[in-house]
PDB file of N, CA and C in Angstrom:
ATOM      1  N   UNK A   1     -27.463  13.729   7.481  1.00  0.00           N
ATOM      2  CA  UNK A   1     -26.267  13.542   8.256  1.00  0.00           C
ATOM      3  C   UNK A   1     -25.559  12.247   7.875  1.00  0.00           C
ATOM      4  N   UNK A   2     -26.257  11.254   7.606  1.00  0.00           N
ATOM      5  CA  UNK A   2     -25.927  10.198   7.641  1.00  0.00           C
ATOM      6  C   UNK A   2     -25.095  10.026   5.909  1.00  0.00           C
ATOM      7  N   UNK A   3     -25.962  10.666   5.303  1.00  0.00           N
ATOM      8  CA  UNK A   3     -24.897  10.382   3.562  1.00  0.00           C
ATOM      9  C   UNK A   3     -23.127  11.575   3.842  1.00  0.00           C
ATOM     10  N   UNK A   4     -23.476  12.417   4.518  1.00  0.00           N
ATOM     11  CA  UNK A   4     -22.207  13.529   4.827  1.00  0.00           C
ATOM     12  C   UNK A   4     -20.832  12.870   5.337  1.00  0.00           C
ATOM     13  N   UNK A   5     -21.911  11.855   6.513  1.00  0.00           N
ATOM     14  CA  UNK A   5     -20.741  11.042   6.863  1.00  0.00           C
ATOM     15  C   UNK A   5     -19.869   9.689   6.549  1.00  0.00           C
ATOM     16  N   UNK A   6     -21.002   9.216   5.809  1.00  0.00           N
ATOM     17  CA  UNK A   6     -20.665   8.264   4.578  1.00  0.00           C
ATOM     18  C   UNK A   6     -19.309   8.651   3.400  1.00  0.00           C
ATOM     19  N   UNK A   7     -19.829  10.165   3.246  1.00  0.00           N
ATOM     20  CA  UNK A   7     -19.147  10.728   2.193  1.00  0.00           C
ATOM     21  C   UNK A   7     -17.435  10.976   2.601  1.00  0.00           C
ATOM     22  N   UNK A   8     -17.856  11.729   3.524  1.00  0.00           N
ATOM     23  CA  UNK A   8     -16.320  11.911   4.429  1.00  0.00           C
ATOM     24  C   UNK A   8     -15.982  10.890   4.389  1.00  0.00           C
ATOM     25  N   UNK A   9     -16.264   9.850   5.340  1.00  0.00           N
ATOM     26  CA  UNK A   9     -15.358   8.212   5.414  1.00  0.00           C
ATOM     27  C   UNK A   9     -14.918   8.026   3.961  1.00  0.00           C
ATOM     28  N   UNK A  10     -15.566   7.759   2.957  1.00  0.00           N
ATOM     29  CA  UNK A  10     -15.005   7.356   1.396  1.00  0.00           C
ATOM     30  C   UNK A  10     -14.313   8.238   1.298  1.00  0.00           C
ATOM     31  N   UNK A  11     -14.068   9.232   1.207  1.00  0.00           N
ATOM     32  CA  UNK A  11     -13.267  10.441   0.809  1.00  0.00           C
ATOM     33  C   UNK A  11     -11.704  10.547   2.061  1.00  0.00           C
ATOM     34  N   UNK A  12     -11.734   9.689   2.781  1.00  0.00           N
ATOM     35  CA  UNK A  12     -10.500   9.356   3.521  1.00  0.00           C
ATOM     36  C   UNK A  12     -10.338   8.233   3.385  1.00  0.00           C
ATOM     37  N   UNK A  13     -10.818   7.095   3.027  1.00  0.00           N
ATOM     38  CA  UNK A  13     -10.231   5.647   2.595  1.00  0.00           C
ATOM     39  C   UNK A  13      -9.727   6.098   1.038  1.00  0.00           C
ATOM     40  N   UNK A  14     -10.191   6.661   0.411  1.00  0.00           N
ATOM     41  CA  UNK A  14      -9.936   6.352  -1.311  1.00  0.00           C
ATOM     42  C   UNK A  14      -8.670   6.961  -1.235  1.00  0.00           C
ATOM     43  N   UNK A  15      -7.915   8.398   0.160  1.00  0.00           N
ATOM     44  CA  UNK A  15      -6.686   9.099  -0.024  1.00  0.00           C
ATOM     45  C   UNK A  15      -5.506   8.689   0.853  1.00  0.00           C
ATOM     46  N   UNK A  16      -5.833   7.026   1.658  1.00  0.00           N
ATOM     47  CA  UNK A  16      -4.913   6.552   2.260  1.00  0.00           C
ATOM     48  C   UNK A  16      -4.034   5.708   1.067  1.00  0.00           C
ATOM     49  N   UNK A  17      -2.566   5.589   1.592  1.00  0.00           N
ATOM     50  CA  UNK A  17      -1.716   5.183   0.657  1.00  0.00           C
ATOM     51  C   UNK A  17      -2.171   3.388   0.802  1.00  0.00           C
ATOM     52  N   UNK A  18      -2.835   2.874  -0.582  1.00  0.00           N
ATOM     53  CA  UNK A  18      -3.308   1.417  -0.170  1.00  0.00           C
ATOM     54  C   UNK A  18      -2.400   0.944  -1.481  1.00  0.00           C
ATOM     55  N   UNK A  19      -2.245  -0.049  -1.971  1.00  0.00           N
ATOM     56  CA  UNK A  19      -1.620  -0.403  -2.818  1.00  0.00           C
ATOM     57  C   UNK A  19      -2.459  -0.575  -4.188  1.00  0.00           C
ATOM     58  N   UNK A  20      -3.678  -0.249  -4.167  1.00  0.00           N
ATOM     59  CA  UNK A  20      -4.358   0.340  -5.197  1.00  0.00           C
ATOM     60  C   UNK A  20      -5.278   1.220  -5.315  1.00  0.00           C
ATOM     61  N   UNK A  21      -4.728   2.363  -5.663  1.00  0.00           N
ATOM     62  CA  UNK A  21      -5.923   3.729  -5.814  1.00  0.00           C
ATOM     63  C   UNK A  21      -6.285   4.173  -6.966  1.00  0.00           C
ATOM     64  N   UNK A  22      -6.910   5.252  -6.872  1.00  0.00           N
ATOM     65  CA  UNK A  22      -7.329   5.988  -8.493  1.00  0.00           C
ATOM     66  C   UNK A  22      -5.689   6.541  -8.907  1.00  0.00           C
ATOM     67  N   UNK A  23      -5.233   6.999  -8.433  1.00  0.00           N
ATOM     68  CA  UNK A  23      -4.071   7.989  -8.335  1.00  0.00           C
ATOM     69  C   UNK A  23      -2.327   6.639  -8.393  1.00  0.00           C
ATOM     70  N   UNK A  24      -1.665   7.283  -8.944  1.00  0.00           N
ATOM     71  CA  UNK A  24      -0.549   6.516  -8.613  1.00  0.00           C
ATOM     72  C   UNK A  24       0.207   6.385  -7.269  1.00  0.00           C
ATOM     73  N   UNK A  25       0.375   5.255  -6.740  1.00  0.00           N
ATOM     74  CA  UNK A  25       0.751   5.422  -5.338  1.00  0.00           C
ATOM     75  C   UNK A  25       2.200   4.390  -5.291  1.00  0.00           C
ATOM     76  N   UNK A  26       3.230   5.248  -4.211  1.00  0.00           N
ATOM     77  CA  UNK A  26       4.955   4.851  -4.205  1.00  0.00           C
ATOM     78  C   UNK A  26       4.580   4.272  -2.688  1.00  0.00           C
ATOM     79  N   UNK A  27       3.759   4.574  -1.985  1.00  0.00           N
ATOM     80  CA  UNK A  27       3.717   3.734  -0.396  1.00  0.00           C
ATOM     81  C   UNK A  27       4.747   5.241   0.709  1.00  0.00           C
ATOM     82  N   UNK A  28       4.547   4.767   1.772  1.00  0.00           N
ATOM     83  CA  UNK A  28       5.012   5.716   2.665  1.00  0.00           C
ATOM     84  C   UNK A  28       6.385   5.144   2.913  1.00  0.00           C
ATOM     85  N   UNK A  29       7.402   5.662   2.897  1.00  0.00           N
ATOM     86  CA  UNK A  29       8.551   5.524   3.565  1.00  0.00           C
ATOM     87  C   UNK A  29       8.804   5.930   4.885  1.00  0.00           C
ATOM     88  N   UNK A  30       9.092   4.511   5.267  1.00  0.00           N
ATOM     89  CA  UNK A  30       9.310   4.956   7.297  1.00  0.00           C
ATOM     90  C   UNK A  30      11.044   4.175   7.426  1.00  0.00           C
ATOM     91  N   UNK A  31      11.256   4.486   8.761  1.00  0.00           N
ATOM     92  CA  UNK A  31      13.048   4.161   8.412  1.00  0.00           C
ATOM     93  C   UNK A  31      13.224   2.588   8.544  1.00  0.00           C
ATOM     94  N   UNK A  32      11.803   1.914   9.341  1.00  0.00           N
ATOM     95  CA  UNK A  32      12.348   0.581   9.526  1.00  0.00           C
ATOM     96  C   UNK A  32      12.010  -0.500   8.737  1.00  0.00           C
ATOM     97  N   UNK A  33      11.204   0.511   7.647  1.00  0.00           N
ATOM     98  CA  UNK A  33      10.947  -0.452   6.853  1.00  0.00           C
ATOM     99  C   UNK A  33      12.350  -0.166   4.983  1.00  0.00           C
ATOM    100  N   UNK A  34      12.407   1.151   5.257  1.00  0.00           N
ATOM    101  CA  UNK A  34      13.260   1.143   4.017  1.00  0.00           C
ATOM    102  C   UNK A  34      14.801   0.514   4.421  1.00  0.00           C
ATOM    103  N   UNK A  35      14.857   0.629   5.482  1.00  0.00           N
ATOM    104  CA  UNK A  35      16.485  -0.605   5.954  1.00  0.00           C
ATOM    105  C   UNK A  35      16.370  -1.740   5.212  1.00  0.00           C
ATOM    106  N   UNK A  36      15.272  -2.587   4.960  1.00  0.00           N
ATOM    107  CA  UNK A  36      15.109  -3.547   4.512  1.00  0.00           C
ATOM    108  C   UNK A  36      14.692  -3.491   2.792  1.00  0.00           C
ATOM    109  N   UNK A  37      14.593  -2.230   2.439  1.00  0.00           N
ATOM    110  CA  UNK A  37      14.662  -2.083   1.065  1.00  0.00           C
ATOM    111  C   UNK A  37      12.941  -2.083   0.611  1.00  0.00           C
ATOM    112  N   UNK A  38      12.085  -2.099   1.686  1.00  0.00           N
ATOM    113  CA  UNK A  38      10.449  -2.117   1.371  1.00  0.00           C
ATOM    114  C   UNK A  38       9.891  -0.944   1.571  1.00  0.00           C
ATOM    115  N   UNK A  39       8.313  -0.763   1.012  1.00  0.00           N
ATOM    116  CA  UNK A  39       7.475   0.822   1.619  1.00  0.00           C
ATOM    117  C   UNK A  39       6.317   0.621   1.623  1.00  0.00           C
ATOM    118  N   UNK A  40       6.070   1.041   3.036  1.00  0.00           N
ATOM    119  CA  UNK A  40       4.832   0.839   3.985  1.00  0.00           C
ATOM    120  C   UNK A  40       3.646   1.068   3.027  1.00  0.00           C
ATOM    121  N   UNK A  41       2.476   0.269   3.037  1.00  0.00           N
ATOM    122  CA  UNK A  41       1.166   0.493   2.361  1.00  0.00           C
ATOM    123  C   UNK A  41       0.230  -0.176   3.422  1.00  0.00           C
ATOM    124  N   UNK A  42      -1.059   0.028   3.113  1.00  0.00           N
ATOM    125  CA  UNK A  42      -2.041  -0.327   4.030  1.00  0.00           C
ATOM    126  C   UNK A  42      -2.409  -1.989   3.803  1.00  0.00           C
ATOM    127  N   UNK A  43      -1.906  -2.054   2.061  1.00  0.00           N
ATOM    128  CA  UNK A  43      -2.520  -3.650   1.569  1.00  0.00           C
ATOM    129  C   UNK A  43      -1.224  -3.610   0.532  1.00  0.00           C
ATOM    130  N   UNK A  44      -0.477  -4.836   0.833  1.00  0.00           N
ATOM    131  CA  UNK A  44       0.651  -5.080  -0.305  1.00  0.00           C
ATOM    132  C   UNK A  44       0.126  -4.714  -1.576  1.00  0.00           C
ATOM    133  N   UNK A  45       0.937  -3.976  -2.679  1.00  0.00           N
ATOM    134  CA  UNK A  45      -0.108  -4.343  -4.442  1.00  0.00           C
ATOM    135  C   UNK A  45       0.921  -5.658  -4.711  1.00  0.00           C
ATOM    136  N   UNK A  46       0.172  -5.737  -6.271  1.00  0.00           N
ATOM    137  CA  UNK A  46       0.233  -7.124  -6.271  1.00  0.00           C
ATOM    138  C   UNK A  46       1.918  -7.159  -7.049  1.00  0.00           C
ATOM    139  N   UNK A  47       2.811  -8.154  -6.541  1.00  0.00           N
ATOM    140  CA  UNK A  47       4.304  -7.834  -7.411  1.00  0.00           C
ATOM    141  C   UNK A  47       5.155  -7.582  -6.198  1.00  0.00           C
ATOM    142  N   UNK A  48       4.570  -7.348  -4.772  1.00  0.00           N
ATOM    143  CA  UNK A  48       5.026  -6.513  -3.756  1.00  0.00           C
ATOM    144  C   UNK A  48       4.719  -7.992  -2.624  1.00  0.00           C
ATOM    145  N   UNK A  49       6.053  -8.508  -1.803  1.00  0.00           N
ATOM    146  CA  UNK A  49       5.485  -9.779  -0.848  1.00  0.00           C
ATOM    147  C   UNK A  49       5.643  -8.531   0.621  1.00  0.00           C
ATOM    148  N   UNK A  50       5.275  -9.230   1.485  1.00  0.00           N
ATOM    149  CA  UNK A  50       4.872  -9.152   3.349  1.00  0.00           C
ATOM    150  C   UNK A  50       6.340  -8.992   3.473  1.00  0.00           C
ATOM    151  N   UNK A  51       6.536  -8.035   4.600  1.00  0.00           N
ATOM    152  CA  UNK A  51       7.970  -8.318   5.056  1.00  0.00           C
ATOM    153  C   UNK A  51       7.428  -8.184   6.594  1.00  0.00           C
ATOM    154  N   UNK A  52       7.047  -7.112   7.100  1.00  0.00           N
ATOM    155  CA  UNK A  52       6.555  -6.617   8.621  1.00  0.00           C
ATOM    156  C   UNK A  52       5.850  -5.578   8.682  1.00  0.00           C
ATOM    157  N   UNK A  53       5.438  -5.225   9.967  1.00  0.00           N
ATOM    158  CA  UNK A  53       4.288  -4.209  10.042  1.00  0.00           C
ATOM    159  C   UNK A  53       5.216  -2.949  10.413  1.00  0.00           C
ATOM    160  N   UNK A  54       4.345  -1.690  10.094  1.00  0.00           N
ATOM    161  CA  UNK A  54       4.785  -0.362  10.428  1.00  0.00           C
ATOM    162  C   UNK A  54       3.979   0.070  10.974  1.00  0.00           C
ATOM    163  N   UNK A  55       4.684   0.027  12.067  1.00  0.00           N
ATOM    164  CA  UNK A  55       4.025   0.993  13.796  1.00  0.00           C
ATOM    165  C   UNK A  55       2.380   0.209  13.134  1.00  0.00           C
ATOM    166  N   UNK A  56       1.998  -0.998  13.224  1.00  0.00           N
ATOM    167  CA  UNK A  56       1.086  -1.623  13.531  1.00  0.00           C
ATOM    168  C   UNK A  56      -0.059  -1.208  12.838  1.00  0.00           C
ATOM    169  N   UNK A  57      -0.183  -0.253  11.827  1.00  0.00           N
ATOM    170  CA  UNK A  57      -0.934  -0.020  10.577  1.00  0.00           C
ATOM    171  C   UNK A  57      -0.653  -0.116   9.572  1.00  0.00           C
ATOM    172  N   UNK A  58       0.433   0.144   9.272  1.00  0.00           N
ATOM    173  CA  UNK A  58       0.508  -0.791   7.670  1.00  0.00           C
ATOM    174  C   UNK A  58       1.226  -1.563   7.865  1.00  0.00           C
ATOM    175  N   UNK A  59       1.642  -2.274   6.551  1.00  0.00           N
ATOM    176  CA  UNK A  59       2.338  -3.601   5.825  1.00  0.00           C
ATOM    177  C   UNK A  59       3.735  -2.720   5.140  1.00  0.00           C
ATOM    178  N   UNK A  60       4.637  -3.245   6.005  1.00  0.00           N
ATOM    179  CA  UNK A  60       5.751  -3.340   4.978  1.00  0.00           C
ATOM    180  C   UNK A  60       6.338  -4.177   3.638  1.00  0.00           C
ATOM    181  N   UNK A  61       6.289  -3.638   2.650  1.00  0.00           N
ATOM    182  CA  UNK A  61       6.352  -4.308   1.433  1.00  0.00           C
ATOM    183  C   UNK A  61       7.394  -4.180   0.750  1.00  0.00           C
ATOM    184  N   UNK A  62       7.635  -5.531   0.180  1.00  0.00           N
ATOM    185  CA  UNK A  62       8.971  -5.523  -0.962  1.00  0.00           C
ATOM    186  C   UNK A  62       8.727  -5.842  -2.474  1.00  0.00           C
ATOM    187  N   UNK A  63       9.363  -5.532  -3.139  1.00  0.00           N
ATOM    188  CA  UNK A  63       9.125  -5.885  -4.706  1.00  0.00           C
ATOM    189  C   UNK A  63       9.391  -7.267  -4.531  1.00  0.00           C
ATOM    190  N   UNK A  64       8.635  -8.123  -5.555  1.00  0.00           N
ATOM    191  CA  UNK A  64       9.173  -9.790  -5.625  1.00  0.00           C
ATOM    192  C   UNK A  64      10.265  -9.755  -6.889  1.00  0.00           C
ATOM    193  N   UNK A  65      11.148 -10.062  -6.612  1.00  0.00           N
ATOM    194  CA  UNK A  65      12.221 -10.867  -7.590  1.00  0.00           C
ATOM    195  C   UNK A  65      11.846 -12.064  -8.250  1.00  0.00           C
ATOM    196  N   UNK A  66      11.488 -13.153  -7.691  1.00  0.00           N
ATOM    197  CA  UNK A  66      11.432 -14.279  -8.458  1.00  0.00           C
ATOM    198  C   UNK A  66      10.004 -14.141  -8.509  1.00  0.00           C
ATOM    199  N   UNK A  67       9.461 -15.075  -9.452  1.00  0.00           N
ATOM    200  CA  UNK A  67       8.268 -15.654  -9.194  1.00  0.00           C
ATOM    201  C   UNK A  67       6.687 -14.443  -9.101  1.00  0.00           C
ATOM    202  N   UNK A  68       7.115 -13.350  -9.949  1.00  0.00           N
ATOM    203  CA  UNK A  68       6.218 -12.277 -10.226  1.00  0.00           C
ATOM    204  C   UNK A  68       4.718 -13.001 -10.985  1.00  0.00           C
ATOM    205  N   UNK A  69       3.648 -12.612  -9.968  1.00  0.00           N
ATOM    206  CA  UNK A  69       2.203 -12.845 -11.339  1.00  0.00           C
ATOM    207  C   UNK A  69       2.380 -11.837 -11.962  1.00  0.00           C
ATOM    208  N   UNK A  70       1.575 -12.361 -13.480  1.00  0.00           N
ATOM    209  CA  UNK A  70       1.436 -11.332 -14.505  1.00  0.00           C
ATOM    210  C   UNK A  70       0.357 -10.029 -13.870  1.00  0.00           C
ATOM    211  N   UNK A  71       0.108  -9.978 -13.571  1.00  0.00           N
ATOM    212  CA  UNK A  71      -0.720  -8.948 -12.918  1.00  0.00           C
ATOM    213  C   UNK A  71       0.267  -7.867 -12.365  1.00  0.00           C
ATOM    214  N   UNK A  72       1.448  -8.369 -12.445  1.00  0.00           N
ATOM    215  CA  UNK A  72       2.640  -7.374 -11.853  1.00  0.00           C
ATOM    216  C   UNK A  72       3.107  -6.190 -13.033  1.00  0.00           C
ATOM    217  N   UNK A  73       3.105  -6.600 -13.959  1.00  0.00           N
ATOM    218  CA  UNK A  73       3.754  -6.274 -15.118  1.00  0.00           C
ATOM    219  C   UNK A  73       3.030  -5.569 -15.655  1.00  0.00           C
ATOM    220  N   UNK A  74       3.358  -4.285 -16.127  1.00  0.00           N
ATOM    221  CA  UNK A  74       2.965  -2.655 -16.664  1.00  0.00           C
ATOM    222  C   UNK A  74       3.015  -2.841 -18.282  1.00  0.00           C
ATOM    223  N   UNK A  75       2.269  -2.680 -19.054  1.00  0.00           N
ATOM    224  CA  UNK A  75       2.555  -3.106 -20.202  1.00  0.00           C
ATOM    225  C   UNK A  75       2.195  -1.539 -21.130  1.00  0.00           C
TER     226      UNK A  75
END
């Protein structure tokens, strides 16, 4: 019982929109966060600053303009 439910839990964290998964992830769009030009994730990725919370589970996120780490950049 105990590995089943282990398994389940991993198998719903690895398919929430986080800002880094196996899979390519765009973040959830909600309306109060795209007014401000950001999209909701559970953990900013990196290239992406804090703006506010959405409905109190995720992080609303914006692309950074200035001042990007290389870790941002797709090569």
């Amino acid at each position: 019982m105990r590995l089943c439910l282990s398994g389940s839990l991993f198998l719903l964290v690895i398919s929430l929109p986080a800002g880094h998964c196996l899979i390519e992830n765009e973040g959830v769009m909600l309306r109060g966060c795209t007014v401000i030009g950001g999209r909701c994730f559970f953990a900013c990725p990196v290239g992406w600053k804090w703006a506010e919370y959405c409905y109190s589970i995720f992080s609303c996120c914006k692309v950074m303009e200035k001042h990007k780490p290389p870790q941002a950049f797709q090569y």
